[in-house]
C-alpha atoms as a PDB file:
ATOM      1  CA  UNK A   1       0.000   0.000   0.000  1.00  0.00           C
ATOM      2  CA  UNK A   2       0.985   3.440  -0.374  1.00  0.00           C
ATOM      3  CA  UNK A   3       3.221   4.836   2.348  1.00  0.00           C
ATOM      4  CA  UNK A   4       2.708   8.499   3.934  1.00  0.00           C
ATOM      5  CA  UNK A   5       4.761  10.788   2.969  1.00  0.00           C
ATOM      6  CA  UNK A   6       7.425  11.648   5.608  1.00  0.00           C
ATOM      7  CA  UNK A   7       5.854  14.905   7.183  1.00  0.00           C
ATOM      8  CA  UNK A   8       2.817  12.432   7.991  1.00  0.00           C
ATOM      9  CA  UNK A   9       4.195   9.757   9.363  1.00  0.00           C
ATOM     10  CA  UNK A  10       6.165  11.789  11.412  1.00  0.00           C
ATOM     11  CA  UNK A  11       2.845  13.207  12.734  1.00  0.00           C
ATOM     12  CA  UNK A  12       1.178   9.575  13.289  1.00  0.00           C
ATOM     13  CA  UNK A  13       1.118   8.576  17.045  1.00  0.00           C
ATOM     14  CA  UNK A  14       1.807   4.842  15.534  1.00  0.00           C
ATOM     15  CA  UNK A  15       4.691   5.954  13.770  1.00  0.00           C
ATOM     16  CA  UNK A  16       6.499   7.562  16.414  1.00  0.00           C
ATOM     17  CA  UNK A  17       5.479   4.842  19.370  1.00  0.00           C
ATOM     18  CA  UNK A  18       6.661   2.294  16.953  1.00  0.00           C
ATOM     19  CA  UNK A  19       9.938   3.943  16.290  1.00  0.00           C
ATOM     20  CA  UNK A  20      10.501   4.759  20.297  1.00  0.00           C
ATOM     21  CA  UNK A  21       9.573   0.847  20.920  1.00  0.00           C
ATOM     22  CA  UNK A  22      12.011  -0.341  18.461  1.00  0.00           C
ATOM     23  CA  UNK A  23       9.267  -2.125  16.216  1.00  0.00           C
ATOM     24  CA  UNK A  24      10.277  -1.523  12.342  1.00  0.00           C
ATOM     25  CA  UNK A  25       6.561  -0.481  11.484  1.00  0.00           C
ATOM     26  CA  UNK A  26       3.516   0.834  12.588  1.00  0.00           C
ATOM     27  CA  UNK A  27       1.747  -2.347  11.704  1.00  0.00           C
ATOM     28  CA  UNK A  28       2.725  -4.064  14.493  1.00  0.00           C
ATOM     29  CA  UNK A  29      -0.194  -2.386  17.007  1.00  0.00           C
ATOM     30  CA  UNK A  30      -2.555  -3.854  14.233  1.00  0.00           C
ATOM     31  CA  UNK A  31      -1.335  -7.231  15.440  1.00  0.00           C
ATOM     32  CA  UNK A  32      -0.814  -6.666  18.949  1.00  0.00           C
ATOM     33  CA  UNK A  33      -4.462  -5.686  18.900  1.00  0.00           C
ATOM     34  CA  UNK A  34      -5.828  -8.471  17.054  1.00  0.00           C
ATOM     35  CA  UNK A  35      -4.047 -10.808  19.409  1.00  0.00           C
ATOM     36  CA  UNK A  36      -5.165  -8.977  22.592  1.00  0.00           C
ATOM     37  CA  UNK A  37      -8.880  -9.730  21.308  1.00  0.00           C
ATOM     38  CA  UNK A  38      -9.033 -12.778  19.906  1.00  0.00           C
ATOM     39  CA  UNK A  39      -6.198 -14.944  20.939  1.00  0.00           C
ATOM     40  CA  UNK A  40      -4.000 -15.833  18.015  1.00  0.00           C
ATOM     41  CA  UNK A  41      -0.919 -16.822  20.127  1.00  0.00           C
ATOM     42  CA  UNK A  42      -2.087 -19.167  22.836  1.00  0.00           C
ATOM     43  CA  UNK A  43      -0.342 -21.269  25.198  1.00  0.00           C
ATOM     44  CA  UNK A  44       2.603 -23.813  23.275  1.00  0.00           C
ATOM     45  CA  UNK A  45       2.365 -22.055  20.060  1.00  0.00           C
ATOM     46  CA  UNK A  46       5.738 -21.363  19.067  1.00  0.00           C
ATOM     47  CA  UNK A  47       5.764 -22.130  15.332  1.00  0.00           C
ATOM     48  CA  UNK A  48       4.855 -19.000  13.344  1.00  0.00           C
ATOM     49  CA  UNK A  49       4.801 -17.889   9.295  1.00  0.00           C
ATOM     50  CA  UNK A  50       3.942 -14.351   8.548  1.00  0.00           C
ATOM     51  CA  UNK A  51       3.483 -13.930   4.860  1.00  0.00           C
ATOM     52  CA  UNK A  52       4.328 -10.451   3.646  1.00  0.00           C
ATOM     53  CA  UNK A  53       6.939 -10.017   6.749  1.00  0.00           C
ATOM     54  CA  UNK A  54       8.807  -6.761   5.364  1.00  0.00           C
ATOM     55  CA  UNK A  55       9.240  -4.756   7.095  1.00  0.00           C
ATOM     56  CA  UNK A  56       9.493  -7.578   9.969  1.00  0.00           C
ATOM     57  CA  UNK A  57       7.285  -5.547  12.924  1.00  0.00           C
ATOM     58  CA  UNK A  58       4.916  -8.561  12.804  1.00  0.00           C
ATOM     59  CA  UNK A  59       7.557 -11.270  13.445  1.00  0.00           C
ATOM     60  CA  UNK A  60       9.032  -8.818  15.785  1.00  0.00           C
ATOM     61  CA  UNK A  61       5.802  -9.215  18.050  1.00  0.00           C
ATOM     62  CA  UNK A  62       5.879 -12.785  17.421  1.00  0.00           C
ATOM     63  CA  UNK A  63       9.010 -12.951  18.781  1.00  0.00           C
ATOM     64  CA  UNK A  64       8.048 -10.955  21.617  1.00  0.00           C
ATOM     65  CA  UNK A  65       5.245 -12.716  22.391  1.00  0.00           C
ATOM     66  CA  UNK A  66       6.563 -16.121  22.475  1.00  0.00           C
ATOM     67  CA  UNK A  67       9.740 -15.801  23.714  1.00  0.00           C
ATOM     68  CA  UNK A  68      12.329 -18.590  24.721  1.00  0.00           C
ATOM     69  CA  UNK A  69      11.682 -21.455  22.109  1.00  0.00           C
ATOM     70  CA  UNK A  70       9.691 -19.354  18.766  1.00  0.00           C
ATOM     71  CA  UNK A  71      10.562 -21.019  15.574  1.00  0.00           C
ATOM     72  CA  UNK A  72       9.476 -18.173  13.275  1.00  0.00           C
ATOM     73  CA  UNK A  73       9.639 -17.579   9.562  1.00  0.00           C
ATOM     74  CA  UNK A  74       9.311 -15.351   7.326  1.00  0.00           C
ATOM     75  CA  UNK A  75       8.264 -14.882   3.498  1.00  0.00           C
ATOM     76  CA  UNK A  76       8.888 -11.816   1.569  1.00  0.00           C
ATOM     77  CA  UNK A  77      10.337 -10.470  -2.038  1.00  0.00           C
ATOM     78  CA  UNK A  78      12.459  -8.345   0.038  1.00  0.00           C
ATOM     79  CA  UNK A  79      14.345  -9.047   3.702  1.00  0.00           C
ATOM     80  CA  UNK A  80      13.340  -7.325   6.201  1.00  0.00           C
ATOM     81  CA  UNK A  81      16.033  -4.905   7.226  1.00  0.00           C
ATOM     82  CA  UNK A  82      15.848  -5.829  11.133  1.00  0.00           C
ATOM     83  CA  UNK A  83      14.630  -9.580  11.186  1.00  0.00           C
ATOM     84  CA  UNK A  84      14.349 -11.043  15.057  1.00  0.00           C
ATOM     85  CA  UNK A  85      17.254 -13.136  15.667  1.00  0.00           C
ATOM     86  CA  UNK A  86      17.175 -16.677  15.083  1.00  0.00           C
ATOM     87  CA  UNK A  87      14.340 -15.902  12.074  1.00  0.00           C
ATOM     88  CA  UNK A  88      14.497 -17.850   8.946  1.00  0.00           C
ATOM     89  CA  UNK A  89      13.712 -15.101   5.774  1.00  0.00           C
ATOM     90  CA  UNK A  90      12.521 -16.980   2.354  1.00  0.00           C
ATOM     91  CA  UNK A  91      12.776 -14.468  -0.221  1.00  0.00           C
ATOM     92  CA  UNK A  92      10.184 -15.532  -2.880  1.00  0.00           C
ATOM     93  CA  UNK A  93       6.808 -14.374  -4.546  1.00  0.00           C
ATOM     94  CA  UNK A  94       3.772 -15.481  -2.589  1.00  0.00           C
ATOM     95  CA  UNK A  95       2.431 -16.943  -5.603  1.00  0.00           C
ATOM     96  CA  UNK A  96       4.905 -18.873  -6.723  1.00  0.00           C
ATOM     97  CA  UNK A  97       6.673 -20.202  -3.607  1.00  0.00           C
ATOM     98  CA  UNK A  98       6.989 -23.960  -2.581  1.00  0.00           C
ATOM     99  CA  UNK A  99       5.246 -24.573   0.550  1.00  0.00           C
ATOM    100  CA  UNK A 100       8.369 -27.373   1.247  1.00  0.00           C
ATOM    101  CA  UNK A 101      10.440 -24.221   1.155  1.00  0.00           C
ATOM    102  CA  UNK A 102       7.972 -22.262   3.872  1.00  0.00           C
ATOM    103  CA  UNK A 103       8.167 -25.215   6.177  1.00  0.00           C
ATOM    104  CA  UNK A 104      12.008 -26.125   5.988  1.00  0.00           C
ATOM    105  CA  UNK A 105      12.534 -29.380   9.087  1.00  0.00           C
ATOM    106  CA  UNK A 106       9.125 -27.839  10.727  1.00  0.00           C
ATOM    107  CA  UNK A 107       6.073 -30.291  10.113  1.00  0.00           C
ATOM    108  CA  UNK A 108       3.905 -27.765  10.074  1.00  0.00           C
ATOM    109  CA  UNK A 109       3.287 -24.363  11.968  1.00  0.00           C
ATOM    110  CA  UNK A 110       0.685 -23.062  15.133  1.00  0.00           C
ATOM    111  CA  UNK A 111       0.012 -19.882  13.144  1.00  0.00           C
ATOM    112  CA  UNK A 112       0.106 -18.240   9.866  1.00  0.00           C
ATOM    113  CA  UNK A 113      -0.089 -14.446   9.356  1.00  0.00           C
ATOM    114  CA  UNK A 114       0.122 -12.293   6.600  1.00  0.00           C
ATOM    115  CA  UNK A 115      -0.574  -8.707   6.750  1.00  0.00           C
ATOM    116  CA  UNK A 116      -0.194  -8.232   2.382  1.00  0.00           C
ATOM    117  CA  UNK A 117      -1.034  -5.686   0.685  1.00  0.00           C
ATOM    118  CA  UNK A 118      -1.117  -5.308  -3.253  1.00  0.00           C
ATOM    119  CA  UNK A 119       1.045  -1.999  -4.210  1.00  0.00           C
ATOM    120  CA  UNK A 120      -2.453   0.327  -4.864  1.00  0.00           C
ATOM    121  CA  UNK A 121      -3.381   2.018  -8.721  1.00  0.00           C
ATOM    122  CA  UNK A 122      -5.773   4.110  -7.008  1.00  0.00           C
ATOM    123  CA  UNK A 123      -8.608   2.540  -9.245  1.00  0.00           C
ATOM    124  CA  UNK A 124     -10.675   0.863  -6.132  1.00  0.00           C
ATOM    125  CA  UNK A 125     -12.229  -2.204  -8.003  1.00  0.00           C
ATOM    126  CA  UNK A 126      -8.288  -3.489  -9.362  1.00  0.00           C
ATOM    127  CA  UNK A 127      -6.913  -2.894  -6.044  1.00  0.00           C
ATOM    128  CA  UNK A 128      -9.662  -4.848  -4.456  1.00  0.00           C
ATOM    129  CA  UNK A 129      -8.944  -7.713  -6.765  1.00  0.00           C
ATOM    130  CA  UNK A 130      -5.523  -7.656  -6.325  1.00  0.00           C
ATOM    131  CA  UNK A 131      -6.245  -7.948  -2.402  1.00  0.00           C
ATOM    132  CA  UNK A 132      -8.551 -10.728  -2.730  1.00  0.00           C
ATOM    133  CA  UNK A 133      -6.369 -12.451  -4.875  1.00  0.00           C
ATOM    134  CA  UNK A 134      -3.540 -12.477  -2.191  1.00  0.00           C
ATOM    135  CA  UNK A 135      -5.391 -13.212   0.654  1.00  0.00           C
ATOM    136  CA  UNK A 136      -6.755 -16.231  -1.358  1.00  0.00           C
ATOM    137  CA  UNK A 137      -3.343 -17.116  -1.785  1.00  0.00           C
ATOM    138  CA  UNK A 138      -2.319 -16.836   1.773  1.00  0.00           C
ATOM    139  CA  UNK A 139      -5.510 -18.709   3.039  1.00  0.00           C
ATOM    140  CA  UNK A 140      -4.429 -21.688   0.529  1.00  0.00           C
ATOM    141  CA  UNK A 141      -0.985 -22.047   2.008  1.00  0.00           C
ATOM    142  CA  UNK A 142      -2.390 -21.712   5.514  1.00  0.00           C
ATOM    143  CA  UNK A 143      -4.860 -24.621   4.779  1.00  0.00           C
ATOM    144  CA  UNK A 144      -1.876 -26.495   3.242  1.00  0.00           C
ATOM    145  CA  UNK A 145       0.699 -26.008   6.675  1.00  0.00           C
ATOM    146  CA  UNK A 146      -1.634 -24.975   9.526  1.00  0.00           C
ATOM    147  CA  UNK A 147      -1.166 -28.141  12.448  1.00  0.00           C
ATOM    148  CA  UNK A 148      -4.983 -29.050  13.981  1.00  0.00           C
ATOM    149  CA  UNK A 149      -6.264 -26.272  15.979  1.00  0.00           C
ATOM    150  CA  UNK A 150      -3.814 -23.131  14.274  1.00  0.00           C
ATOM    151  CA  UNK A 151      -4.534 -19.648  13.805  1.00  0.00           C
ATOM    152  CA  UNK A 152      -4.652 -17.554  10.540  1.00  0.00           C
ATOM    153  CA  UNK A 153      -4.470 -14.239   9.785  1.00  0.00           C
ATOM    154  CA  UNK A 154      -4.913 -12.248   6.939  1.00  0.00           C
ATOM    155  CA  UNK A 155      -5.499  -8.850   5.545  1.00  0.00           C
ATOM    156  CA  UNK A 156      -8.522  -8.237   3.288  1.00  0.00           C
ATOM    157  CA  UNK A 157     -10.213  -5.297   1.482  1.00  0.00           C
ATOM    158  CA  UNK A 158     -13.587  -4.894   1.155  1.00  0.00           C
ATOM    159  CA  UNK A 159     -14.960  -5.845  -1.952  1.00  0.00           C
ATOM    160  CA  UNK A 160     -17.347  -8.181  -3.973  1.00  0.00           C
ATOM    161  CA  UNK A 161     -15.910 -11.030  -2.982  1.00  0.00           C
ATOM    162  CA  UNK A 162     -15.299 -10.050   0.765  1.00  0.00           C
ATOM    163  CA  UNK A 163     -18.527 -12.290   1.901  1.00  0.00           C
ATOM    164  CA  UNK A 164     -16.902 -15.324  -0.061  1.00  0.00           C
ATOM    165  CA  UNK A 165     -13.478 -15.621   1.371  1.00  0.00           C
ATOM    166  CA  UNK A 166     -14.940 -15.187   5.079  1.00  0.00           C
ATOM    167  CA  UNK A 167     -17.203 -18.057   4.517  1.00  0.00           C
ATOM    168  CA  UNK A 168     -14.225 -19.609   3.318  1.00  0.00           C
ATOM    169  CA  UNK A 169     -12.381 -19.406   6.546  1.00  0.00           C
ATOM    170  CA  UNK A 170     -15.175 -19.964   8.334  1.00  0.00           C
ATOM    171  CA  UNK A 171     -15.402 -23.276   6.746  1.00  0.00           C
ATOM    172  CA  UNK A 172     -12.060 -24.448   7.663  1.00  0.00           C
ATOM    173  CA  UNK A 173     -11.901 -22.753  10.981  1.00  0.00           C
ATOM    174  CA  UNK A 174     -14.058 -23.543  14.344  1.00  0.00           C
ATOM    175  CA  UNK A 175     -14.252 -19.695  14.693  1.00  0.00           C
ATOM    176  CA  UNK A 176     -14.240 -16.994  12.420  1.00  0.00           C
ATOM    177  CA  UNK A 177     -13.757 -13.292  13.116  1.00  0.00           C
ATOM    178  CA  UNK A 178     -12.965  -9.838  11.202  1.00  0.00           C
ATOM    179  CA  UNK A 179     -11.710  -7.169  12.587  1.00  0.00           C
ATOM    180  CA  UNK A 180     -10.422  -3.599  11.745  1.00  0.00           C
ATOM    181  CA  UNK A 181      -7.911  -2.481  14.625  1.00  0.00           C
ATOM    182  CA  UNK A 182      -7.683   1.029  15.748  1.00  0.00           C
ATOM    183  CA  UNK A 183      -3.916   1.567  14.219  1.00  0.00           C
ATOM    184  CA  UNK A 184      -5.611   1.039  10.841  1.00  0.00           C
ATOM    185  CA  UNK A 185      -6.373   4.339   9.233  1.00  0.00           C
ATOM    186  CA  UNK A 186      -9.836   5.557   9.100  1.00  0.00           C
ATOM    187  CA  UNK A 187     -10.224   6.013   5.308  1.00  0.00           C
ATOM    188  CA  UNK A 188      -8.179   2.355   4.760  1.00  0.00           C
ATOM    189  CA  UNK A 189     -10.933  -0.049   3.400  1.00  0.00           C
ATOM    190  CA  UNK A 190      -8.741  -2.604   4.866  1.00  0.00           C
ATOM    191  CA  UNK A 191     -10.078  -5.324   7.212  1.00  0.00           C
ATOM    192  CA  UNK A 192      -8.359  -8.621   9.185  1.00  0.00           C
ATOM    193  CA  UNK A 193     -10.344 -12.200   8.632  1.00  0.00           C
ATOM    194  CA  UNK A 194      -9.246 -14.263  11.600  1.00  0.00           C
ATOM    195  CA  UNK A 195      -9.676 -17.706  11.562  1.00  0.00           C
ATOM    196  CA  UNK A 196      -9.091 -19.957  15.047  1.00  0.00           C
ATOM    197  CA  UNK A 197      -9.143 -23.528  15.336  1.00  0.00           C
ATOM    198  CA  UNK A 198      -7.652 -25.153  12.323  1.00  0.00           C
ATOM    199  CA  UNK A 199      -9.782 -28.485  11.417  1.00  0.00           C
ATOM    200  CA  UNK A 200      -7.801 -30.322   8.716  1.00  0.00           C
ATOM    201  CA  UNK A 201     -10.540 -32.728   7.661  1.00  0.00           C
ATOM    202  CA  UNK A 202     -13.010 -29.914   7.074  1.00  0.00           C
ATOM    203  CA  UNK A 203     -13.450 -29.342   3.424  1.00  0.00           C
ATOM    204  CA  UNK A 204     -11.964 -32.314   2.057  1.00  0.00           C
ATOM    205  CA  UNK A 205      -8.622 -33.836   2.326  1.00  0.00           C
ATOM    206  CA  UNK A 206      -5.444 -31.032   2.725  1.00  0.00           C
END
């Protein structure tokens, strides 16, 4: 998505308590939020992919949250400048990636994130697709390398198909939530689909 310009961000009460807390973006208050309401790192999760990790606040958190023992990874075109220690970066495309790759020695991981975003036209309808079309993406590999019982989740706009890709996680999920944190920006049409409880066998065979 488009960044602000510098005179902005400099203004943004995100921005700066980001910068003062040593988290490499903004985005990271999205999460901690998220997680604060519904959950998404419970008690002996330690395995964690975040899809989309530039600029690496989100694994950051993860880190954070999890402490001693997190086996975190992270997918991205780009590295993230300030990775936690002891993350494994996979610099790929999204679309095109192996999941073998994403997964490495791990059999599978406790929760997958992705906070993606397509880079914007400005033309609301292509942008929308291009959203859709990434979240569809993440939601496949989740389904592909979630273990029973996981967490997933995933940035969305609003669009047609917005309806469609909830129900989708809701059928693979035992709950499903949205949710559009406070850091988010007002005029963003930007929303979060979580999905808790991972159940493999719904929906046919992984």
């Amino acid at each position: 998505m488009a960044k602000l310009d510098d005179r902005s961000a400099r203004r943004d009460r995100f921005h700066r308590k980001a910068k003062r807390e040593g988290f490499a973006a903004r985005a990271v208050y999205k999460l901690e939020e998220i997680d604060s309401r519904h959950q998404i790192f419970e008690r002996g999760m330690t395995r964690v992919l975040d899809l989309g990790c530039a600029p690496g606040s989100w694994l950051q958190y993860a880190q954070q949250r999890i402490g001693d023992g997190a086996r975190l990874v992270g997918l991205d075109r780009a590295a993230p400048a300030r990775p936690p220690a002891g993350a494994r970066i996979v610099a790929g495309d999204v679309m095109a990636v192996d999941v073998a790759a994403l997964l490495g020695e791990l059999p599978a991981f406790d929760v997958v994130l992705s906070d993606m975003a397509p880079d914007t036209s400005g033309i609301r309808h292509l942008d929308q697709a291009r959203s859709e079309a990434l979240f569809e993406r993440a939601l496949e590999i989740a389904i592909a390398v979630l273990a029973p019982g996981g967490n997933f989740v995933g940035k969305l706009f609003q669009g047609p198909d917005f309806k469609r890709l909830t129900e989708a996680v809701r059928a693979r999920f035992v709950a499903q939530k949205t949710a559009k944190p406070s850091s988010s920006r007002q005029i963003s049409i930007e929303q979060y689909v979580i999905g808790r409880g991972f159940r493999p066998d719904a929906g046919g065979a992984r």
